[in-house]
C-alpha atoms as a PDB file:
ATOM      1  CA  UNK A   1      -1.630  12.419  42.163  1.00  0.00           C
ATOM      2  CA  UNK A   2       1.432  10.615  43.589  1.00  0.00           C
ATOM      3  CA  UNK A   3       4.984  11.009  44.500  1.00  0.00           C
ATOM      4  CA  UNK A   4       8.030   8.468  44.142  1.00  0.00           C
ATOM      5  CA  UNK A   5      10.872   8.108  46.624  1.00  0.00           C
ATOM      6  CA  UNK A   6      13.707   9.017  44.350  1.00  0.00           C
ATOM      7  CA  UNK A   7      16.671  10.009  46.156  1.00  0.00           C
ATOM      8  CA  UNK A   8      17.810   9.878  49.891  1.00  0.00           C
ATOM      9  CA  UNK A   9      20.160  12.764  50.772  1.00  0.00           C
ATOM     10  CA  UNK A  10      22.889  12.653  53.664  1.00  0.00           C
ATOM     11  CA  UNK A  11      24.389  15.528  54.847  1.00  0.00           C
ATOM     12  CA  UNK A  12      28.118  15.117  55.677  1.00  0.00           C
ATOM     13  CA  UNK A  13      31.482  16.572  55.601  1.00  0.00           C
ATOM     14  CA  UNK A  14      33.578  14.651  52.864  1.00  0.00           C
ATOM     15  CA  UNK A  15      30.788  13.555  50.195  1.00  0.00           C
ATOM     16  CA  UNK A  16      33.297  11.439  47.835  1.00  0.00           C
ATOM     17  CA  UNK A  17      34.904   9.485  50.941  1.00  0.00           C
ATOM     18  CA  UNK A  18      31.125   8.434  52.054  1.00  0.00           C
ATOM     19  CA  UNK A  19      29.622   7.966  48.285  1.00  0.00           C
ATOM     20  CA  UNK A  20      32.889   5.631  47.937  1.00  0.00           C
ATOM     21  CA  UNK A  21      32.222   3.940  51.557  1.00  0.00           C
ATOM     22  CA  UNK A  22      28.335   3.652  50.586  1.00  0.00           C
ATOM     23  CA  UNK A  23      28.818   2.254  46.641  1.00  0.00           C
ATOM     24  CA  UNK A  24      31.318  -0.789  48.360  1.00  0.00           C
ATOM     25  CA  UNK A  25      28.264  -1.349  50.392  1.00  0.00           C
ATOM     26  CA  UNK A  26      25.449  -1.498  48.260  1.00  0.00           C
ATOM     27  CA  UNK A  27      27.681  -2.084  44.816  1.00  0.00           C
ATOM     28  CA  UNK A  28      26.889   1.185  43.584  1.00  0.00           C
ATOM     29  CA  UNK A  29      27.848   3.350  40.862  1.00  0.00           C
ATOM     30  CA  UNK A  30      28.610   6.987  40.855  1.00  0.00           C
ATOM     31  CA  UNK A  31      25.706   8.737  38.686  1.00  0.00           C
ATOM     32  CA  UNK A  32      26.550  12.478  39.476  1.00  0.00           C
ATOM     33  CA  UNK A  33      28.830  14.517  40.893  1.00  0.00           C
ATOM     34  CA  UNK A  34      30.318  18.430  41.550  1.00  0.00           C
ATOM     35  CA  UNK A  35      32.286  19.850  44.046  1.00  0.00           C
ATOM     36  CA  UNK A  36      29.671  19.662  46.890  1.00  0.00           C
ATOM     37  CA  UNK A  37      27.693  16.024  46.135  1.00  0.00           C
ATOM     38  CA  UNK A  38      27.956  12.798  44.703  1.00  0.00           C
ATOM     39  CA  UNK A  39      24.994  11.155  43.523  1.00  0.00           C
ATOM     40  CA  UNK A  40      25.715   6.929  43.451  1.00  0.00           C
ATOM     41  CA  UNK A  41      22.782   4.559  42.526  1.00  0.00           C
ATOM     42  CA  UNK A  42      22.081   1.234  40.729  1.00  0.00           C
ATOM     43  CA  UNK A  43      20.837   2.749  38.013  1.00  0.00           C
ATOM     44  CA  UNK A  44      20.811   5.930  36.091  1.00  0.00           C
ATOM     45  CA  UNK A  45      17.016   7.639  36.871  1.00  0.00           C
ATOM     46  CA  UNK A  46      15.285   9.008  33.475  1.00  0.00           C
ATOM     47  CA  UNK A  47      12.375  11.270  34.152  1.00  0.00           C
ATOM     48  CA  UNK A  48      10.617   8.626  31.961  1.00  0.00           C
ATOM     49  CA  UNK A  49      11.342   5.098  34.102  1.00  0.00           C
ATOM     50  CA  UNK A  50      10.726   7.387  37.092  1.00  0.00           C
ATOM     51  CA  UNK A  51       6.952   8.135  35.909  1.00  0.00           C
ATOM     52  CA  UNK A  52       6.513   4.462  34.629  1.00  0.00           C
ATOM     53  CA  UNK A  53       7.568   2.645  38.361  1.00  0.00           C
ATOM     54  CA  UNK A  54       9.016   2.791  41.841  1.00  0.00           C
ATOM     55  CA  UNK A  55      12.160   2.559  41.411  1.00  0.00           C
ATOM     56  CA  UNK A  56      15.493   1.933  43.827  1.00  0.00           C
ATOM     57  CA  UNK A  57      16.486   5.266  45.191  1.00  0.00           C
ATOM     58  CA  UNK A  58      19.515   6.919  44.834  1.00  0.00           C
ATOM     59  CA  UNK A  59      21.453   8.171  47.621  1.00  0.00           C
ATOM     60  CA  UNK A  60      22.943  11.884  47.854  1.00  0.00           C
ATOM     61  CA  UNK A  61      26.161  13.080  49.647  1.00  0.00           C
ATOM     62  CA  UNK A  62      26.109  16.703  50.231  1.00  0.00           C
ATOM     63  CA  UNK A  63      28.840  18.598  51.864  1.00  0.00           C
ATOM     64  CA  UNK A  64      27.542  20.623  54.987  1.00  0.00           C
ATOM     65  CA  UNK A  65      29.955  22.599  57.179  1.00  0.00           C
ATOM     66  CA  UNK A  66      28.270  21.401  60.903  1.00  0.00           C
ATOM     67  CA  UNK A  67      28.716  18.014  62.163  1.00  0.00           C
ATOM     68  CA  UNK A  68      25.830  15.794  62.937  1.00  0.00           C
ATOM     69  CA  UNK A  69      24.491  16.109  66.576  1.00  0.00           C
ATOM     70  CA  UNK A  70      22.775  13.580  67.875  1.00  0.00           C
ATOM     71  CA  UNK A  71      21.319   9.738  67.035  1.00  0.00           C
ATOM     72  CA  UNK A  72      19.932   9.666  63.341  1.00  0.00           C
ATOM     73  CA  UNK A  73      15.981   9.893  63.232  1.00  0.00           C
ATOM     74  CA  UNK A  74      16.171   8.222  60.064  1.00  0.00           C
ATOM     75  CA  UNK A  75      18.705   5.275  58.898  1.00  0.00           C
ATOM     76  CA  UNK A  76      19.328   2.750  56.355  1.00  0.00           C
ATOM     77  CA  UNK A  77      18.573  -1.090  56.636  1.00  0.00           C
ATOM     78  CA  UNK A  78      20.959  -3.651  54.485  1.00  0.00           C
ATOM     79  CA  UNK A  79      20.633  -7.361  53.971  1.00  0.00           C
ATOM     80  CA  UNK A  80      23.708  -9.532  52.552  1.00  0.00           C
ATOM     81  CA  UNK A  81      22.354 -10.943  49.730  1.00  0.00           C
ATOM     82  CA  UNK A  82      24.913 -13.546  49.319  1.00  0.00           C
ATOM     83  CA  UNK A  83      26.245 -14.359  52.556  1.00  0.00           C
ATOM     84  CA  UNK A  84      25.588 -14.647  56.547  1.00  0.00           C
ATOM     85  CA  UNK A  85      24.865 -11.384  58.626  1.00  0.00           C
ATOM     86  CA  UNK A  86      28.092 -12.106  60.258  1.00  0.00           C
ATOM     87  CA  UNK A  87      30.264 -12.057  57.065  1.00  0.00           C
ATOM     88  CA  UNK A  88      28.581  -9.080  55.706  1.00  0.00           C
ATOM     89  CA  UNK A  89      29.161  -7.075  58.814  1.00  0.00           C
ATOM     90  CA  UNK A  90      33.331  -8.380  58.879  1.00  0.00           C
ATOM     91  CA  UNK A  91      33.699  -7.205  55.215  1.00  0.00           C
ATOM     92  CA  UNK A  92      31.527  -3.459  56.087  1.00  0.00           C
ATOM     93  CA  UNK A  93      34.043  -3.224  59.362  1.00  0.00           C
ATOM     94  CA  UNK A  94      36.754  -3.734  56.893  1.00  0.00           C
ATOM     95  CA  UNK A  95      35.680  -0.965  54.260  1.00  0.00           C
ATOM     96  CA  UNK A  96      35.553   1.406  57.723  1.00  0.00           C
ATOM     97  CA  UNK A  97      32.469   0.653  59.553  1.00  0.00           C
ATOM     98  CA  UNK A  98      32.460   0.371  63.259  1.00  0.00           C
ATOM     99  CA  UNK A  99      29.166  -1.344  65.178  1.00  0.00           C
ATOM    100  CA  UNK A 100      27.606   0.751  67.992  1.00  0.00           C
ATOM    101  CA  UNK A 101      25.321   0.819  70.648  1.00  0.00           C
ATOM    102  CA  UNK A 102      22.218   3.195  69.295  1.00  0.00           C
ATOM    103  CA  UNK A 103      20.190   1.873  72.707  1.00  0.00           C
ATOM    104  CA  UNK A 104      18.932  -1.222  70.983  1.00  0.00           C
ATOM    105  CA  UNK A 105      17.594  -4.346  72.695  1.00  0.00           C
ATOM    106  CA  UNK A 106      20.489  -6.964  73.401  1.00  0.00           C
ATOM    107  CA  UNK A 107      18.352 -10.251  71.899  1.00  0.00           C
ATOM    108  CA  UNK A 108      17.701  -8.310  68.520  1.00  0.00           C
ATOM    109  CA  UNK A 109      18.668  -9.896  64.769  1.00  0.00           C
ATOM    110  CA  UNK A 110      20.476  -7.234  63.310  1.00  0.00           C
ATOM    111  CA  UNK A 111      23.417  -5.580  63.739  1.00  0.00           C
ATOM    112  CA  UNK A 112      23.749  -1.698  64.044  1.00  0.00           C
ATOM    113  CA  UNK A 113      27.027   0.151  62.389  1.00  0.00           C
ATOM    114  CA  UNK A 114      27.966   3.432  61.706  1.00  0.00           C
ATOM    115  CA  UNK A 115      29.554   4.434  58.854  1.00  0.00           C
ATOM    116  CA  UNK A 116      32.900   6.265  58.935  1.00  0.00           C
ATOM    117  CA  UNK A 117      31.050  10.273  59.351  1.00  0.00           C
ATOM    118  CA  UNK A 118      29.590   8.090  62.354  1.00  0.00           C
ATOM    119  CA  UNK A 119      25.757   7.917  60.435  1.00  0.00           C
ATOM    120  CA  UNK A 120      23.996   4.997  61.872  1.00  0.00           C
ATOM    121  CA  UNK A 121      22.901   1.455  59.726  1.00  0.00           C
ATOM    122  CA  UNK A 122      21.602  -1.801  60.334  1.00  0.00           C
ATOM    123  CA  UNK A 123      22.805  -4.804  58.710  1.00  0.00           C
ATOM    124  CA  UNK A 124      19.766  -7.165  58.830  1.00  0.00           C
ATOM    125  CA  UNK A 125      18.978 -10.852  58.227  1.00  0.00           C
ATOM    126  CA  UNK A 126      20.480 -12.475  54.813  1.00  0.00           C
ATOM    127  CA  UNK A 127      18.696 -12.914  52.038  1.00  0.00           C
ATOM    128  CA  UNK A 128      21.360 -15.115  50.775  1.00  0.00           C
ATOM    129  CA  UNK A 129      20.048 -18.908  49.239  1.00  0.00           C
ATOM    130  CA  UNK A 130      20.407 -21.366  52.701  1.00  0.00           C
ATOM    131  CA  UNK A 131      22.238 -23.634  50.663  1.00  0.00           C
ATOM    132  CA  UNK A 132      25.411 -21.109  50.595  1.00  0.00           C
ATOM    133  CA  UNK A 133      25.613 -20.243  54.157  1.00  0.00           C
END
């Protein structure tokens, strides 16, 4: 017996600001949506490709009345795929990001953001081809 990761949710407050914040990052597409979530994903999950392999998850913005508290236990991680670090985090600061100080150590490689409900990220090293940097 086994499970798949298939969806992360995120509580917030305006789910079709964040899903729209969130598919600029990750070049997303909305998948599903009603008047209290927006699914986005790269793909469209079948029951059937779902059983077959591990596939990307989806992420899940659900409205919730109560703002969030304290430092995210869990977060995401990106990685430019076809730029520098420092580019990628200009262009998320420009789409409404803002960096912030989540305690980590000064000499690290990546770069922690929140998005604009104030949800903590990391933008981590490129993946980008060295011969386009």
């Amino acid at each position: 017996m086994t499970s798949r990761f298939t969806e992360l949710a995120v509580d917030c407050h305006d789910p079709e600001s964040l899903a729209a914040f969130w598919r600029e990052v990750l070049d997303f597409k909305v998948i599903d949506r009603n008047e209290v979530k927006v699914e986005i994903g790269s793909w469209v999950p079948t029951v059937e490709d779902v059983r077959a392999r591990q596939m990307s998850p989806t992420l899940l913005f659900i409205r919730v009345p109560e703002a969030r508290t304290v430092k995210n236990r869990l977060h995401l991680g990106v990685s430019p795929i076809d730029g520098s670090t420092d580019d990628e985090v200009t262009r998320l600061l420009g789409l409404g990001a803002t960096k912030t100080d989540a305690g980590q150590d000064p000499d690290r490689s990546w770069v922690v953001m929140a998005d604009p409900e104030g949800n903590e990220f990391c933008v981590l090293r490129t993946l980008a081809p060295q011969s386009t940097l």
